[in-house]
C-alpha atoms as a PDB file:
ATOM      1  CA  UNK A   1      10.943   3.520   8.281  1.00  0.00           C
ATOM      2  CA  UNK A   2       7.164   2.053   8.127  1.00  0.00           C
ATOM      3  CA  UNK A   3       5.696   5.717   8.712  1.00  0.00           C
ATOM      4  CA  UNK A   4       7.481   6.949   5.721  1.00  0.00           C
ATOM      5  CA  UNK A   5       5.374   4.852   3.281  1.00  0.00           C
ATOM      6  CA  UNK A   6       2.291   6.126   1.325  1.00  0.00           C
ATOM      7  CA  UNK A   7      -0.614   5.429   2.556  1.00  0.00           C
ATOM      8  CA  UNK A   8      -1.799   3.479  -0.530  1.00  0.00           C
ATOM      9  CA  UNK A   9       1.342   0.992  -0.034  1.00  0.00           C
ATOM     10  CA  UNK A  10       0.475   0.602   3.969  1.00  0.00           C
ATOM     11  CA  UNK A  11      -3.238  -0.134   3.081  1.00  0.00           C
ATOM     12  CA  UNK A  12      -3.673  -4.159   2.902  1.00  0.00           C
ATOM     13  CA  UNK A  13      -0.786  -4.861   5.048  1.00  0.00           C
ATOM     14  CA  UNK A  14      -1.242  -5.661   9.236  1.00  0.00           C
ATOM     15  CA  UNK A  15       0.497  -4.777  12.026  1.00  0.00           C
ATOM     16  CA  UNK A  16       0.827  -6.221  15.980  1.00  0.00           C
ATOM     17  CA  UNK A  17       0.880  -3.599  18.450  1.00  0.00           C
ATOM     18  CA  UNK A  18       2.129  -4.424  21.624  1.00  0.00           C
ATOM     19  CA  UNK A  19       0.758  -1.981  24.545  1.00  0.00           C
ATOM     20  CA  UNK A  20       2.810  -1.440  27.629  1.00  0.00           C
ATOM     21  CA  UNK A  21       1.225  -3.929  29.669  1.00  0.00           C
ATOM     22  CA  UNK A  22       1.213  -6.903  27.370  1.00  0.00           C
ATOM     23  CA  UNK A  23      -2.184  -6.292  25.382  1.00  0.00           C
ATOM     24  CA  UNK A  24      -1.811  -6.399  21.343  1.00  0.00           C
ATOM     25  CA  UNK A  25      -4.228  -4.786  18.833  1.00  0.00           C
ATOM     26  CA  UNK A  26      -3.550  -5.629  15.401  1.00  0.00           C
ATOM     27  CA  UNK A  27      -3.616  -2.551  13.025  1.00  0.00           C
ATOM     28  CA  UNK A  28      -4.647  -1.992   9.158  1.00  0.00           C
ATOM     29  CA  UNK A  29      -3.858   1.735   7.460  1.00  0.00           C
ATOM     30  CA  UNK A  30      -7.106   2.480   5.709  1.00  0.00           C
ATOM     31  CA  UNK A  31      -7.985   5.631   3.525  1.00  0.00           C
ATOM     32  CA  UNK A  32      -9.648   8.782   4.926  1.00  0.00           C
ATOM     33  CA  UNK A  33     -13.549   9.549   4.746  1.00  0.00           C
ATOM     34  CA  UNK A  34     -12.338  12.724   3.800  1.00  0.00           C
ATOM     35  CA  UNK A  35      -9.760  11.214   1.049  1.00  0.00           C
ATOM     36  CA  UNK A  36     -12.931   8.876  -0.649  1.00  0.00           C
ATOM     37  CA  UNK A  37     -15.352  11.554  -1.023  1.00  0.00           C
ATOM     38  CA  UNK A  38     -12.765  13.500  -2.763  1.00  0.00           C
ATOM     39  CA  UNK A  39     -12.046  10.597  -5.057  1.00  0.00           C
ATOM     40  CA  UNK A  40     -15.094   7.888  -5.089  1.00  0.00           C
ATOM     41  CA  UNK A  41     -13.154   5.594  -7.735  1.00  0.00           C
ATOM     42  CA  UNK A  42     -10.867   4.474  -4.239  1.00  0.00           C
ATOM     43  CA  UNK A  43     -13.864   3.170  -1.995  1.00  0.00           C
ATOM     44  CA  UNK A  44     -14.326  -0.039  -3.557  1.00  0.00           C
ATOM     45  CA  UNK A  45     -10.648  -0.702  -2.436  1.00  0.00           C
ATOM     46  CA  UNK A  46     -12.284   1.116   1.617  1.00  0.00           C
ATOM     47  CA  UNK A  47     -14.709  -1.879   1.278  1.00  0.00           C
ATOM     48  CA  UNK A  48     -12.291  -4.445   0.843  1.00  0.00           C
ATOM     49  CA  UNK A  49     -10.261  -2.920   4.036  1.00  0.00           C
ATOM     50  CA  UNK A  50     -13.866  -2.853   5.593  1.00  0.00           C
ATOM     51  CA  UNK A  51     -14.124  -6.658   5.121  1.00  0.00           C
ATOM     52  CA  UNK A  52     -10.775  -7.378   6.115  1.00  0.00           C
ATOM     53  CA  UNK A  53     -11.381  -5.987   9.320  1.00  0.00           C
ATOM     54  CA  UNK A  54     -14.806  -7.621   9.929  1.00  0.00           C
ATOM     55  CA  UNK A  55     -13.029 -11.017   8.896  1.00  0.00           C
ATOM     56  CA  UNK A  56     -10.205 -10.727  11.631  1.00  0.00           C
ATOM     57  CA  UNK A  57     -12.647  -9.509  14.263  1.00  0.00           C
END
Protein backbone atom coordinates (compact mmCIF):
# COMPACT_ATOMS: atom_id res chain seq x y z
CA UNK A 1 0.00 0.00 0.00
CA UNK A 2 1.12 3.85 -0.59
CA UNK A 3 0.98 4.52 3.34
CA UNK A 4 3.41 1.80 3.93
CA UNK A 5 6.30 3.66 2.18
CA UNK A 6 9.00 5.76 3.97
CA UNK A 7 8.57 8.96 4.03
CA UNK A 8 11.84 9.75 2.18
CA UNK A 9 10.51 7.51 -0.90
CA UNK A 10 6.87 9.43 -0.80
CA UNK A 11 8.69 12.86 -0.75
CA UNK A 12 8.93 14.17 -4.58
CA UNK A 13 6.10 12.16 -5.76
CA UNK A 14 2.17 13.83 -6.13
CA UNK A 15 -0.97 12.70 -5.47
CA UNK A 16 -4.89 13.72 -6.66
CA UNK A 17 -7.26 13.68 -3.95
CA UNK A 18 -10.66 13.50 -4.80
CA UNK A 19 -13.09 14.95 -1.92
CA UNK A 20 -16.60 13.67 -1.63
CA UNK A 21 -18.18 16.26 -3.55
CA UNK A 22 -15.99 16.39 -6.60
CA UNK A 23 -13.17 18.93 -5.39
CA UNK A 24 -9.38 17.59 -5.86
CA UNK A 25 -6.30 18.85 -3.93
CA UNK A 26 -3.18 17.55 -5.15
CA UNK A 27 -0.83 16.29 -2.31
CA UNK A 28 3.17 16.15 -1.81
CA UNK A 29 4.64 14.11 1.51
CA UNK A 30 7.19 16.54 2.84
CA UNK A 31 9.56 16.08 5.94
CA UNK A 32 8.68 17.26 9.48
CA UNK A 33 9.88 20.69 11.08
CA UNK A 34 10.51 18.58 13.83
CA UNK A 35 12.47 15.81 11.59
CA UNK A 36 14.92 18.91 9.91
CA UNK A 37 15.94 20.46 13.03
CA UNK A 38 16.96 17.14 14.22
CA UNK A 39 18.96 16.57 11.07
CA UNK A 40 19.76 20.06 9.12
CA UNK A 41 21.78 18.11 6.26
CA UNK A 42 17.80 17.10 4.91
CA UNK A 43 16.40 20.79 4.47
CA UNK A 44 18.00 21.58 1.35
CA UNK A 45 15.95 18.56 -0.04
CA UNK A 46 12.48 20.69 2.38
CA UNK A 47 13.41 23.59 -0.01
CA UNK A 48 13.17 21.81 -3.08
CA UNK A 49 9.57 20.35 -1.82
CA UNK A 50 9.02 24.11 -0.84
CA UNK A 51 9.50 25.13 -4.52
CA UNK A 52 7.66 22.40 -5.89
CA UNK A 53 4.74 23.45 -4.18
CA UNK A 54 5.03 27.20 -4.96
CA UNK A 55 5.52 26.07 -8.73
CA UNK A 56 2.15 24.04 -8.88
CA UNK A 57 0.26 26.71 -6.97
Amino acid sequence: MEYERGITRLRGTWKELVFGDGAKADLTAMFHPAYLLRTPEQKRLAWRDLRAIAQKL
